[in-house]
N, C-alpha and C. Protein backbone atom coordinates (compact mmCIF):
# COMPACT_ATOMS: atom_id res chain seq x y z
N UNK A 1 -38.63 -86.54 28.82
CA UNK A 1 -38.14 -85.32 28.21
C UNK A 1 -36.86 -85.62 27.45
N UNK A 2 -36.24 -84.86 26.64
CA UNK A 2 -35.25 -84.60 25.89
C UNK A 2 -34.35 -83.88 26.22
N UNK A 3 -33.23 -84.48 25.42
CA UNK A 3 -32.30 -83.41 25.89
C UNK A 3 -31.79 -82.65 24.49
N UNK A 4 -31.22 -81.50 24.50
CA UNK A 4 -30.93 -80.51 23.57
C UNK A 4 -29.56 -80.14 24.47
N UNK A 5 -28.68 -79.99 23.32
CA UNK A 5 -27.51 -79.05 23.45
C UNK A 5 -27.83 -78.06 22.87
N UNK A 6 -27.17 -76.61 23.05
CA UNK A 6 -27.14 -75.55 22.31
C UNK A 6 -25.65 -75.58 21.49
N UNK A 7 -25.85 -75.29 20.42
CA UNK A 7 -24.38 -75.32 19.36
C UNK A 7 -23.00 -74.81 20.35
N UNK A 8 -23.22 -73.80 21.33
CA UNK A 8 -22.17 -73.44 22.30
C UNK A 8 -21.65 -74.40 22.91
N UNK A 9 -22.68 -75.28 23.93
CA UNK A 9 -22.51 -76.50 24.76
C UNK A 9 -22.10 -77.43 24.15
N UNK A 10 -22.25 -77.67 22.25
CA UNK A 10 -21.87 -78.94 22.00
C UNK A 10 -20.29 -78.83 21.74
N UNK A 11 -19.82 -77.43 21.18
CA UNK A 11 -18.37 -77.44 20.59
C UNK A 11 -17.99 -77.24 21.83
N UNK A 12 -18.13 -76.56 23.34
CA UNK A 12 -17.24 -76.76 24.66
C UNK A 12 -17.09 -78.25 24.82
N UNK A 13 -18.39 -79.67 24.88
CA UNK A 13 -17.97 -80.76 25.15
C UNK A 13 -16.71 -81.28 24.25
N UNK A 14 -16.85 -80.95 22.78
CA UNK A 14 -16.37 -81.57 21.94
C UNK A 14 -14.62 -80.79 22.23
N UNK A 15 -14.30 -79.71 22.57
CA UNK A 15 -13.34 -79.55 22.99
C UNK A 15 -12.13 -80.16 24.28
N UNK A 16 -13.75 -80.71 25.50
CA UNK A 16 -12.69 -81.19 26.73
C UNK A 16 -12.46 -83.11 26.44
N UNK A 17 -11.12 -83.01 27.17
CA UNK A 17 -11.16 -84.10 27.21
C UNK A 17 -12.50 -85.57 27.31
N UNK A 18 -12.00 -86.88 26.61
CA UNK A 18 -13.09 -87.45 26.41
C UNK A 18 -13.78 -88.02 27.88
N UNK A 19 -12.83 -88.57 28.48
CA UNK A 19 -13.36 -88.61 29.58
C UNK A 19 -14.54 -87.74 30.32
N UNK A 20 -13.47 -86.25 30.62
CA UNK A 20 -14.54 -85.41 30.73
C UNK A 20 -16.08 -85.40 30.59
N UNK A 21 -15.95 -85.25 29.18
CA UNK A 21 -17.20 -84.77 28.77
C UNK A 21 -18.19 -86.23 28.56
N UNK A 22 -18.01 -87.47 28.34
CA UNK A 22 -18.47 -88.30 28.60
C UNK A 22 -18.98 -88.32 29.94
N UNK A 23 -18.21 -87.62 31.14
CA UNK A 23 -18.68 -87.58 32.20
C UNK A 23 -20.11 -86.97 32.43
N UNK A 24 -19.81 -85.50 31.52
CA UNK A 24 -20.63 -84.36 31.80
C UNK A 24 -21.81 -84.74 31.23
N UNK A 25 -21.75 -85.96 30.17
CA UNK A 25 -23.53 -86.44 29.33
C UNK A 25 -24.14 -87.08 29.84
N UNK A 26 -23.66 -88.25 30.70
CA UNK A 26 -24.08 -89.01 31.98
C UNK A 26 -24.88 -88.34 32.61
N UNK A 27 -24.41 -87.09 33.06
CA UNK A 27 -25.30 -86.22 34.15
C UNK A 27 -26.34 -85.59 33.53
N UNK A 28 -26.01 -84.99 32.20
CA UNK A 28 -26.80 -84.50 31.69
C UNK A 28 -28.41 -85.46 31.15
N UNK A 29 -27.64 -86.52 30.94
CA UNK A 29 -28.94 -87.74 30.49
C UNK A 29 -29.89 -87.64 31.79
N UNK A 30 -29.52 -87.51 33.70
CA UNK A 30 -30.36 -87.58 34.10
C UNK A 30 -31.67 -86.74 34.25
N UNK A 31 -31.23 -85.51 33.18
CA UNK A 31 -32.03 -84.23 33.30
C UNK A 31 -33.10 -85.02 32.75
N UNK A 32 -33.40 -85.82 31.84
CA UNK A 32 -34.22 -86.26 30.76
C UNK A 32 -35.55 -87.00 31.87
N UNK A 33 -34.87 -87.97 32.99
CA UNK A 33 -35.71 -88.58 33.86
C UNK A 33 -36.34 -87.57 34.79
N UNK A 34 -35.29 -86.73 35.48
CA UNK A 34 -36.04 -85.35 36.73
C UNK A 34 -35.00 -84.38 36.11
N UNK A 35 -36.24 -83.85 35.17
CA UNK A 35 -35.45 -82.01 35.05
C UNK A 35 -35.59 -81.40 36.07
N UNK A 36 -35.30 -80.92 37.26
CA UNK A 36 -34.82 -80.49 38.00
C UNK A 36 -34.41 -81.38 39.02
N UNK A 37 -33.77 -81.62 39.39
CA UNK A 37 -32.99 -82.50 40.39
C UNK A 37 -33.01 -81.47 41.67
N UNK A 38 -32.50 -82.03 42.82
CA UNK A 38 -32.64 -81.51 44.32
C UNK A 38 -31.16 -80.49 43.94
N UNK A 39 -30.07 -80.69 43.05
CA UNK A 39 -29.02 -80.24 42.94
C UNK A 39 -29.17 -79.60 42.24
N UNK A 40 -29.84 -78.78 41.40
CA UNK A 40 -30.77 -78.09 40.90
C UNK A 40 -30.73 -76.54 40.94
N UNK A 41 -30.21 -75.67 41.11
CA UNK A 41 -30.38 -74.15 41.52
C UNK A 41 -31.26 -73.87 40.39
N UNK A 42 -32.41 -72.78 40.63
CA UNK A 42 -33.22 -72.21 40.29
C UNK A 42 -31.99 -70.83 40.12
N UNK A 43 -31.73 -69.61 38.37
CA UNK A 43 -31.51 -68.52 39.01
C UNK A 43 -31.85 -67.19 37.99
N UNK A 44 -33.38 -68.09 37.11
CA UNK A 44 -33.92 -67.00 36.66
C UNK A 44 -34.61 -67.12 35.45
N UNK A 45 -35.37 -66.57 35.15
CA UNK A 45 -36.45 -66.60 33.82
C UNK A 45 -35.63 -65.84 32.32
N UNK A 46 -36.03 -66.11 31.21
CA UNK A 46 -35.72 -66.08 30.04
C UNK A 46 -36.84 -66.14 29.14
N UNK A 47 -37.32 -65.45 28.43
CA UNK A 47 -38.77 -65.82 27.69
C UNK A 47 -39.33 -66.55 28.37
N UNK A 48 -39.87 -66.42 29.58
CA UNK A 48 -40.90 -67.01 30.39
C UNK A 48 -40.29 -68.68 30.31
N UNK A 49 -39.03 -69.17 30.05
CA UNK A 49 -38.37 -70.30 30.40
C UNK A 49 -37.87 -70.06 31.50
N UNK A 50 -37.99 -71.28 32.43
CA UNK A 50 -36.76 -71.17 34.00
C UNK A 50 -35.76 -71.66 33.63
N UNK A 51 -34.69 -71.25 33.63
CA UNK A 51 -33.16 -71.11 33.83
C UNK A 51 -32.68 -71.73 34.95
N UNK A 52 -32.06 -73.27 35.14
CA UNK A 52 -31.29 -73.72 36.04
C UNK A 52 -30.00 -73.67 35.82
N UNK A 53 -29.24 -73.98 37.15
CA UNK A 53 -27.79 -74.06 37.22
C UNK A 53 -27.71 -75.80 37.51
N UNK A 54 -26.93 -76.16 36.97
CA UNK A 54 -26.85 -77.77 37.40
C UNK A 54 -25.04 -77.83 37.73
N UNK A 55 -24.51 -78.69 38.75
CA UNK A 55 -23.08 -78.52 38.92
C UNK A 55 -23.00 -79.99 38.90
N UNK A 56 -21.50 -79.44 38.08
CA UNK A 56 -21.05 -81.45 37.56
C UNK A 56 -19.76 -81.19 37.98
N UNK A 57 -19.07 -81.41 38.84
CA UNK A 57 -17.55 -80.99 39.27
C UNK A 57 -17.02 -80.03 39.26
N UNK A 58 -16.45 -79.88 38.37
CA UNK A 58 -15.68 -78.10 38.12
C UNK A 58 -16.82 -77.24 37.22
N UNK A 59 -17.30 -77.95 36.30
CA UNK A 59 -18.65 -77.45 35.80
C UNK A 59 -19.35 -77.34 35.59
N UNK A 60 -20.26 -76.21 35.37
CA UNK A 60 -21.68 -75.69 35.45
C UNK A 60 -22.26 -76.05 33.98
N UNK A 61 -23.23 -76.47 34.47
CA UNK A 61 -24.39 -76.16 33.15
C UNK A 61 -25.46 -75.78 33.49
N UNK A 62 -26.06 -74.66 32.65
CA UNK A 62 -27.30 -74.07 32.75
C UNK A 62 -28.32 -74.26 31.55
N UNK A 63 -29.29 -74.51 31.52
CA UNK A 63 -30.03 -74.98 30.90
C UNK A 63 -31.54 -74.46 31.35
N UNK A 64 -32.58 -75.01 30.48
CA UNK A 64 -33.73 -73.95 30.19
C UNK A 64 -35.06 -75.40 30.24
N UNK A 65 -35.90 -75.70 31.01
CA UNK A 65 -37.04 -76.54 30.84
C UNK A 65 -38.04 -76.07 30.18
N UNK A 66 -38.13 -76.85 28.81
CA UNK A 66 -39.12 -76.38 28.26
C UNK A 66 -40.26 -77.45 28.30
N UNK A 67 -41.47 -77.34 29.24
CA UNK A 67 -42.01 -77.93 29.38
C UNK A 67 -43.67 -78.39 28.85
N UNK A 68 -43.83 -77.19 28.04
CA UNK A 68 -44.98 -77.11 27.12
C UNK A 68 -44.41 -78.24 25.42
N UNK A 69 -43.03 -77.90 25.46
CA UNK A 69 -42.23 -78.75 24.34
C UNK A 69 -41.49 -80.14 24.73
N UNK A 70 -41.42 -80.63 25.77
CA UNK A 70 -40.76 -81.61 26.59
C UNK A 70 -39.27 -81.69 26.08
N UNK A 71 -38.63 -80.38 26.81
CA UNK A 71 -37.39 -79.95 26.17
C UNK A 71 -36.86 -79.56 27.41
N UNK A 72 -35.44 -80.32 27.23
CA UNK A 72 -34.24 -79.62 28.51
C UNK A 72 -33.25 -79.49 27.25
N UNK A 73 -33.06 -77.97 27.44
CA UNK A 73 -32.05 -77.34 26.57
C UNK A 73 -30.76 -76.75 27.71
N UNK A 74 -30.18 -77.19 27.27
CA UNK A 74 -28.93 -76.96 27.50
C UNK A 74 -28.34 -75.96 26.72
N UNK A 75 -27.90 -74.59 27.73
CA UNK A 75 -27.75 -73.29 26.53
C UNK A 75 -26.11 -73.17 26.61
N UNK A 76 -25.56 -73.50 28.20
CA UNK A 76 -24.06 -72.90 28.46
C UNK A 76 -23.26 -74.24 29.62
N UNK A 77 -22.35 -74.59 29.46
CA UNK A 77 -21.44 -75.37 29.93
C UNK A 77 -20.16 -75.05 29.80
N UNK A 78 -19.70 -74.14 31.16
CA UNK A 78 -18.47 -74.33 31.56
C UNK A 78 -18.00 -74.00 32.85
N UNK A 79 -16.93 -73.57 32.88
CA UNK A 79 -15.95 -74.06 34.62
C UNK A 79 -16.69 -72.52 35.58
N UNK A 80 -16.78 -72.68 36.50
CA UNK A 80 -17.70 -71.76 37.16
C UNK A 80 -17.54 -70.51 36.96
N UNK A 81 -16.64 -69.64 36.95
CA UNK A 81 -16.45 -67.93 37.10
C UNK A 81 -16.60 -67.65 35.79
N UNK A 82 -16.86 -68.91 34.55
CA UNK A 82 -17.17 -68.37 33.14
C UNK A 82 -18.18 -68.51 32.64
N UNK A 83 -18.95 -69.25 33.81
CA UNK A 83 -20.39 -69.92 33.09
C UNK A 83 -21.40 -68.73 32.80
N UNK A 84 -20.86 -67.60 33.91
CA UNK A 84 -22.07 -66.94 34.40
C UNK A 84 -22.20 -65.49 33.31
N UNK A 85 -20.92 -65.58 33.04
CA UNK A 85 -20.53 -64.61 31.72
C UNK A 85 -21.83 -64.60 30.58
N UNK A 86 -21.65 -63.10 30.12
CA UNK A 86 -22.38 -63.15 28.79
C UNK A 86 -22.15 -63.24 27.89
């Protein structure tokens, strides 16, 4: 599978430190081998896409398996009490 940022997720990486966010693509690359990982929260449908929560330290990313397209989209990445925001 692939990975996809959403234009949101790419200007938050491109904002945190490099470290950081170098951190946060690492993790994100493993989505590509097991889109859903055991660390994984399931917390809801979207156009008949499942919606995971994935946690990378201080932050969240949620993202969308698209599996008819062999697509892990990545829609939202950030620090927890903002991720969940609309």
């Amino acid at each position: 599978m692939s990975i996809d940022l959403s234009q949101n997720s790419d200007k938050f990486l491109q904002k945190l430190d490099v470290y950081i966010s170098e951190r946060i693509k690492d993790r994100l690359k493993r989505l590509s081998e097991v889109p859903i990982p055991s660390d994984a929260k399931f917390i809801g449908r979207e156009d008949g896409d499942k919606i995971f929560r994935y946690r990378i330290g201080d932050f969240r990313a949620l993202y969308k398996v698209k599996d008819n397209e062999k697509i892990v989209l990545v829609v939202k990445i950030d620090k927890r009490p903002r991720v969940y925001e609309k």
